[in-house]
Protein backbone atom coordinates (compact mmCIF):
# COMPACT_ATOMS: atom_id res chain seq x y z
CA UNK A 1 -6.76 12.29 -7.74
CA UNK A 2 -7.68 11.66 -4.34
CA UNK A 3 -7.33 14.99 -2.76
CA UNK A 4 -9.19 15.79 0.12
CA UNK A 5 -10.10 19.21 2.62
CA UNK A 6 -8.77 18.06 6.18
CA UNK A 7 -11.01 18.96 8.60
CA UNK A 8 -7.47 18.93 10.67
CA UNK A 9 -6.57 22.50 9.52
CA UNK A 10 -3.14 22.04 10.63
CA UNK A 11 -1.83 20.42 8.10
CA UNK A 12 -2.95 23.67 5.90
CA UNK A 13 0.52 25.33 6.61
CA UNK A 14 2.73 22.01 6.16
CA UNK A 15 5.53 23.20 3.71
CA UNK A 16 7.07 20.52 1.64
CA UNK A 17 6.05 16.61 1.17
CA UNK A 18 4.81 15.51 4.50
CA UNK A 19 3.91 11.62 4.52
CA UNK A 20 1.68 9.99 7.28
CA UNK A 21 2.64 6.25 6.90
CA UNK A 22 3.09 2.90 8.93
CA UNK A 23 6.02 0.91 8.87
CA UNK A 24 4.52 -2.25 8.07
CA UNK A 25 1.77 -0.92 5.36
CA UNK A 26 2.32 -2.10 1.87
CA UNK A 27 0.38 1.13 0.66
CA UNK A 28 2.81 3.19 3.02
CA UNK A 29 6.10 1.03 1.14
CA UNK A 30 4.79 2.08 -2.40
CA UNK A 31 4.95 6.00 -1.01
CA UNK A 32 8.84 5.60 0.16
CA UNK A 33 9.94 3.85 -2.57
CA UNK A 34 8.47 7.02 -5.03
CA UNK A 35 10.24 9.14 -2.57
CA UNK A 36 13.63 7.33 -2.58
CA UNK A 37 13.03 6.62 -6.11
CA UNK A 38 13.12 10.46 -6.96
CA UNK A 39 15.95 11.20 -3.43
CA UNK A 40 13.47 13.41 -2.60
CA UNK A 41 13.21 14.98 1.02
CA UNK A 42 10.36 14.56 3.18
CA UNK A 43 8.73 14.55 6.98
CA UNK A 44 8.00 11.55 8.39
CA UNK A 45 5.06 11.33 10.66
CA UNK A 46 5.28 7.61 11.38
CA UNK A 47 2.10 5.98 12.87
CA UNK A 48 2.41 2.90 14.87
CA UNK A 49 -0.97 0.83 13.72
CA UNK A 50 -0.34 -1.66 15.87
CA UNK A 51 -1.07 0.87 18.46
CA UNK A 52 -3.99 1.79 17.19
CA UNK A 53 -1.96 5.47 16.52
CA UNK A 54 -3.91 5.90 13.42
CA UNK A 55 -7.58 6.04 15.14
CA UNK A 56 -7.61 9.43 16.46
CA UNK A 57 -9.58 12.16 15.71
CA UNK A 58 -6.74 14.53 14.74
CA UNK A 59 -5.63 11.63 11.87
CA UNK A 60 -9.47 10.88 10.77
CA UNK A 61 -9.06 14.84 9.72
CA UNK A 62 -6.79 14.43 7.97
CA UNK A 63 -7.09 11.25 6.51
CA UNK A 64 -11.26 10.42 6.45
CA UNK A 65 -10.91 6.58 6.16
CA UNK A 66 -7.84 6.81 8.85
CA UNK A 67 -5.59 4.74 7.12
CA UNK A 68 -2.00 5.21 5.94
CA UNK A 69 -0.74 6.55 4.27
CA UNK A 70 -1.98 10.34 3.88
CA UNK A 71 0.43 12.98 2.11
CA UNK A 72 0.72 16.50 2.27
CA UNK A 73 2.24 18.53 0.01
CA UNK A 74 2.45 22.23 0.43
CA UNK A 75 -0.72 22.32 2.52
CA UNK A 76 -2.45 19.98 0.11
CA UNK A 77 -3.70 16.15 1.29
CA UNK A 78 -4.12 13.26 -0.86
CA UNK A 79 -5.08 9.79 0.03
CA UNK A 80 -4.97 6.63 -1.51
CA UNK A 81 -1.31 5.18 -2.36
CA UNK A 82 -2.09 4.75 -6.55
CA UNK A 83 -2.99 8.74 -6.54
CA UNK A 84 -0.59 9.73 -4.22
CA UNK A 85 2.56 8.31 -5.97
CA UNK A 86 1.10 9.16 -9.71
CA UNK A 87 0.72 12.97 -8.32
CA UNK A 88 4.56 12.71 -7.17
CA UNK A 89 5.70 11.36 -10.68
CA UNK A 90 3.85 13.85 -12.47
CA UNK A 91 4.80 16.43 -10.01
CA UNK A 92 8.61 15.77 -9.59
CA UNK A 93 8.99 13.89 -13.40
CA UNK A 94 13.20 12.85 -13.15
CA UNK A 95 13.67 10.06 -12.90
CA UNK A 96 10.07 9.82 -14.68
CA UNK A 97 8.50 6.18 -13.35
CA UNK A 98 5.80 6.09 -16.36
CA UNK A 99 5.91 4.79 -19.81
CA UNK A 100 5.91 6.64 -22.81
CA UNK A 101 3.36 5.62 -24.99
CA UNK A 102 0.04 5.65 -24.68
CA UNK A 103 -0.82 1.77 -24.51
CA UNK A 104 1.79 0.98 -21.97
CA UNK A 105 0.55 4.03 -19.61
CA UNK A 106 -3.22 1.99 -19.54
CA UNK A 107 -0.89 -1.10 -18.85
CA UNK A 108 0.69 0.71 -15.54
CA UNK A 109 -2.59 2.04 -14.51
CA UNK A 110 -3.87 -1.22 -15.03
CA UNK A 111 -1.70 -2.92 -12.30
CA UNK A 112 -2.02 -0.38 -9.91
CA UNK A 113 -5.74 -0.01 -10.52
CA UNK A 114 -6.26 -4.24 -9.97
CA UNK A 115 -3.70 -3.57 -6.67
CA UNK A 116 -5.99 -1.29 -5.37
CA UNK A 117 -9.52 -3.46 -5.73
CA UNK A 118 -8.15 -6.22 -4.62
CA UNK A 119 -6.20 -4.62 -1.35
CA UNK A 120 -8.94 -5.47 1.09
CA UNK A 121 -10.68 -8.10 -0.28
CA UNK A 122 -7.60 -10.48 -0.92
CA UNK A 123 -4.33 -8.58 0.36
CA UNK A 124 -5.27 -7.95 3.57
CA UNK A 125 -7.49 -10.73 3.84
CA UNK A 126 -5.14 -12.96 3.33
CA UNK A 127 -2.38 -11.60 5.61
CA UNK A 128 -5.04 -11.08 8.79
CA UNK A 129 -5.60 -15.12 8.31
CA UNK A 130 -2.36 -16.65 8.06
CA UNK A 131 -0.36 -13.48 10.51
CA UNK A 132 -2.75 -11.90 12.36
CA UNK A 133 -5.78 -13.72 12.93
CA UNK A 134 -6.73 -13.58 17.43
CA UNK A 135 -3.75 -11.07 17.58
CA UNK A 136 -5.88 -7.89 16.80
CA UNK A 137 -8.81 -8.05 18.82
CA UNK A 138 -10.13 -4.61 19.78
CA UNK A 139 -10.91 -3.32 23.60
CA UNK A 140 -14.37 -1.96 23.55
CA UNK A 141 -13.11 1.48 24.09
CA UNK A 142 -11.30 0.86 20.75
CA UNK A 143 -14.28 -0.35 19.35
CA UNK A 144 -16.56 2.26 20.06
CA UNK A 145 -13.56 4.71 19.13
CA UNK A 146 -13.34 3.38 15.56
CA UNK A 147 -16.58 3.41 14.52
CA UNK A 148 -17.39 6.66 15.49
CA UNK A 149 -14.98 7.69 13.27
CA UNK A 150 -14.88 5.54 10.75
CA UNK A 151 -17.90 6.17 7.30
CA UNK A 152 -16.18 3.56 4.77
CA UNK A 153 -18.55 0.65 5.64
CA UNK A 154 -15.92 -1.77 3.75
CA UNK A 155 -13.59 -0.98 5.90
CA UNK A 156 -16.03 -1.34 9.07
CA UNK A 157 -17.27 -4.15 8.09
CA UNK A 158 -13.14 -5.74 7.90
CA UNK A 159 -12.82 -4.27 11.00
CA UNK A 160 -15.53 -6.14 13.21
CA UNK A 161 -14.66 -9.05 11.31
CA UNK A 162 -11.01 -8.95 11.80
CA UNK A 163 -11.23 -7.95 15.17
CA UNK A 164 -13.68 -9.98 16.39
CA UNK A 165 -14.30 -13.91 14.87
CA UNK A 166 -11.71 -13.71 12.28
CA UNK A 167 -11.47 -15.03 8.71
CA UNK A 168 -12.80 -18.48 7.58
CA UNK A 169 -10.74 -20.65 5.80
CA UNK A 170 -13.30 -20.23 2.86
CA UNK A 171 -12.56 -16.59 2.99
CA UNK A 172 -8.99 -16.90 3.29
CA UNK A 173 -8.89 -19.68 0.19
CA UNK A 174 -11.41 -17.02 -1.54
CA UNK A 175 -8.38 -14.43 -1.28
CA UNK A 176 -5.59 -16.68 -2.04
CA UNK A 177 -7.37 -17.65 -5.06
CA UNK A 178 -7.87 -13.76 -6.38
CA UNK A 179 -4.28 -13.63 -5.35
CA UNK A 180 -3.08 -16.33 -7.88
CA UNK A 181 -5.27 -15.12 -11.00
CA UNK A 182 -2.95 -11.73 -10.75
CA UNK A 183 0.59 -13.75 -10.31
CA UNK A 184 0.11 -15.93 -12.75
CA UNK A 185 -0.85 -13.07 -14.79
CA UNK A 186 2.47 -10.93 -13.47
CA UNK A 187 4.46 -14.60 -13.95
CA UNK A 188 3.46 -14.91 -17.81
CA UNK A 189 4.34 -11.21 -18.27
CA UNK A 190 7.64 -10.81 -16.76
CA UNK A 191 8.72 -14.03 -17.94
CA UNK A 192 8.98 -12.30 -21.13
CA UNK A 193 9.97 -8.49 -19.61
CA UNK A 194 12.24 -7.60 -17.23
CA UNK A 195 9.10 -5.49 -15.58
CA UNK A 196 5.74 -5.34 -15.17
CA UNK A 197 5.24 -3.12 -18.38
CA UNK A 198 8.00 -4.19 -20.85
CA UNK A 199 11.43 -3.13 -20.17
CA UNK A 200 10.86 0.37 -17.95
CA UNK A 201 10.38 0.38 -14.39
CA UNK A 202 7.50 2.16 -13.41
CA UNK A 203 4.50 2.70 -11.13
CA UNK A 204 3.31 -0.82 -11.50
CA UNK A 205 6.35 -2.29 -9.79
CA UNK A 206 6.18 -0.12 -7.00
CA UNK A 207 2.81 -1.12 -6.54
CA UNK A 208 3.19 -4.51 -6.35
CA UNK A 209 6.56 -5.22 -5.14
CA UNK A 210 5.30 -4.09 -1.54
CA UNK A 211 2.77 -6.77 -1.71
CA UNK A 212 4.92 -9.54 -2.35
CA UNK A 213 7.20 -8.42 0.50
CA UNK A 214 3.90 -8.89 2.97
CA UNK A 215 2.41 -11.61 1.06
CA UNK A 216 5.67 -13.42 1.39
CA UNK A 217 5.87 -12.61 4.87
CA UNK A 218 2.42 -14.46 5.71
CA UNK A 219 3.05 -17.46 3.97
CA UNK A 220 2.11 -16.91 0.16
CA UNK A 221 3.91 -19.71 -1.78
CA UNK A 222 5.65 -17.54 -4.34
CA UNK A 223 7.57 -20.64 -5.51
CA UNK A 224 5.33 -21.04 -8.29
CA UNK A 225 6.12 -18.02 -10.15
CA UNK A 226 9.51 -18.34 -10.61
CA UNK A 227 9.62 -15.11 -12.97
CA UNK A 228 7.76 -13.41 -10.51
CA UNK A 229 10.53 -14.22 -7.87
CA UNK A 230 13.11 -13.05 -9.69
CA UNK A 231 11.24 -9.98 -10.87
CA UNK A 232 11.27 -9.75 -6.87
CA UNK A 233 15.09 -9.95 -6.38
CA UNK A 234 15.76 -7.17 -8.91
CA UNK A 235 14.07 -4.87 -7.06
CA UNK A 236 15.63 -6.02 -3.44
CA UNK A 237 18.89 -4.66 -4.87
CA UNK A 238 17.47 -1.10 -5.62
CA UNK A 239 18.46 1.70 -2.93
CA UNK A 240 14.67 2.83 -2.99
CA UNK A 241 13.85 -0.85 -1.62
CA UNK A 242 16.48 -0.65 1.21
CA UNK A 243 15.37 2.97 2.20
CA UNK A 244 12.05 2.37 1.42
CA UNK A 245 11.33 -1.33 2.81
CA UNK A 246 13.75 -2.82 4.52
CA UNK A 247 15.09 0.32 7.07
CA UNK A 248 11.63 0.59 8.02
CA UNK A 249 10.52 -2.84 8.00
CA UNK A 250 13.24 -5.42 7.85
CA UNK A 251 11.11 -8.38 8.46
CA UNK A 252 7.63 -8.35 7.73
């Protein structure tokens, strides 16, 4: 589990869930719908990254990578969105969002493993091309802020290019491509299940249901897995995806 010691000491004496998110963060999205999944309460310490909020020092202590989201539970931070909405399920188990048995459990983590690898690589990749490409240039100051703070060199290294020439269209194609091999995938399964891992609904939708929200958003032709669509307009109708999604980020 990705728990970390803040070197913000602050967030020591937080008492309940506290989540540091971003509106329009798919990673942040998988967090609220857990939360609204389970109607559980929690602070909101919203983060505006298209402020650049997030690259601070008092956030980097908390959150070492400085990206959202970051939750604190009774003192206690975890990172990453897979661990962080696992640890809630386990923690707060009704309604439980896992399977059963044992082989459908490696099937959840599956999914939400593969959403995870392929979140900066392809995901964001993709999005920065086709929504954001020459719209998040970086001052200098905001340069030289970020990589003093920042250690992950994958993320550094999305960073300069990101913020400074941008994407290729190789690249981009590159991501679309690793993109496809997991909805086709997702389209063969749910053509035959209602979700991602048979009939229950479970961590693996929540992990990917964000990304087709964003995805969509940016231009990814989801036309072609018509399964995968409507998989996508069951969970539009849940409460967790109003609350969750759409009150914090109506249009993406």
């Amino acid at each position: 589990m990705g728990v970390v010691t803040p070197k913000n000491k602050e967030v020591l004496d937080f008492k309940g869930l506290h989540l540091y998110h971003s509106a329009l963060s798919n990673c942040a999205m998988r967090v609220r719908l857990v939360l609204e999944e389970k109607k559980l309460p929690w602070t909101s310490h919203h983060l505006d990254i298209t402020k650049k909020e997030h690259i601070t020092p008092e956030y980097f202590g908390i959150n070492p990578n400085g990206v959202v989201p970051s939750l604190v539970h009774d003192g206690v931070v975890i990172i990453e969105s897979d661990d962080i909405i696992d640890h809630i399920d386990q923690t707060f188990p009704d309604p439980p969002l896992r399977p059963e048995s044992a082989e459908d459990l490696e099937k959840m983590y599956w999914w939400m493993r593969s959403a995870v690898d392929i979140h900066v690589r392809a995901v964001k990749t993709f999005i920065y091309y086709h929504k954001m490409q020459g719209k998040m240039k970086q001052s200098e100051e905001q340069r030289e802020a970020y990589v003093k703070l920042q250690t992950n060199e994958e993320l550094l290294e999305f960073h300069r290019q990101s913020g400074n020439e941008g994407f290729s269209p190789d690249e981009a194609m590159a991501a679309e491509q690793t993109l496809d091999r997991f909805f086709e995938e997702a389209d063969a399964r749910l053509a035959d299940y209602e979700w991602l891992v048979g009939d229950q609904f479970t961590l693996a939708d929540i992990t990917w249901v964000p990304l087709h929200f964003t995805l969509s958003g940016a231009g990814y032709d989801f036309n072609r897995y018509p399964a995968v669509e409507a998989w996508a307009n069951r969970l539009r109708e849940r409460e967790s995806f109003k609350k969750g999604i759409l009150e914090w980020c109506p249009v993406f």
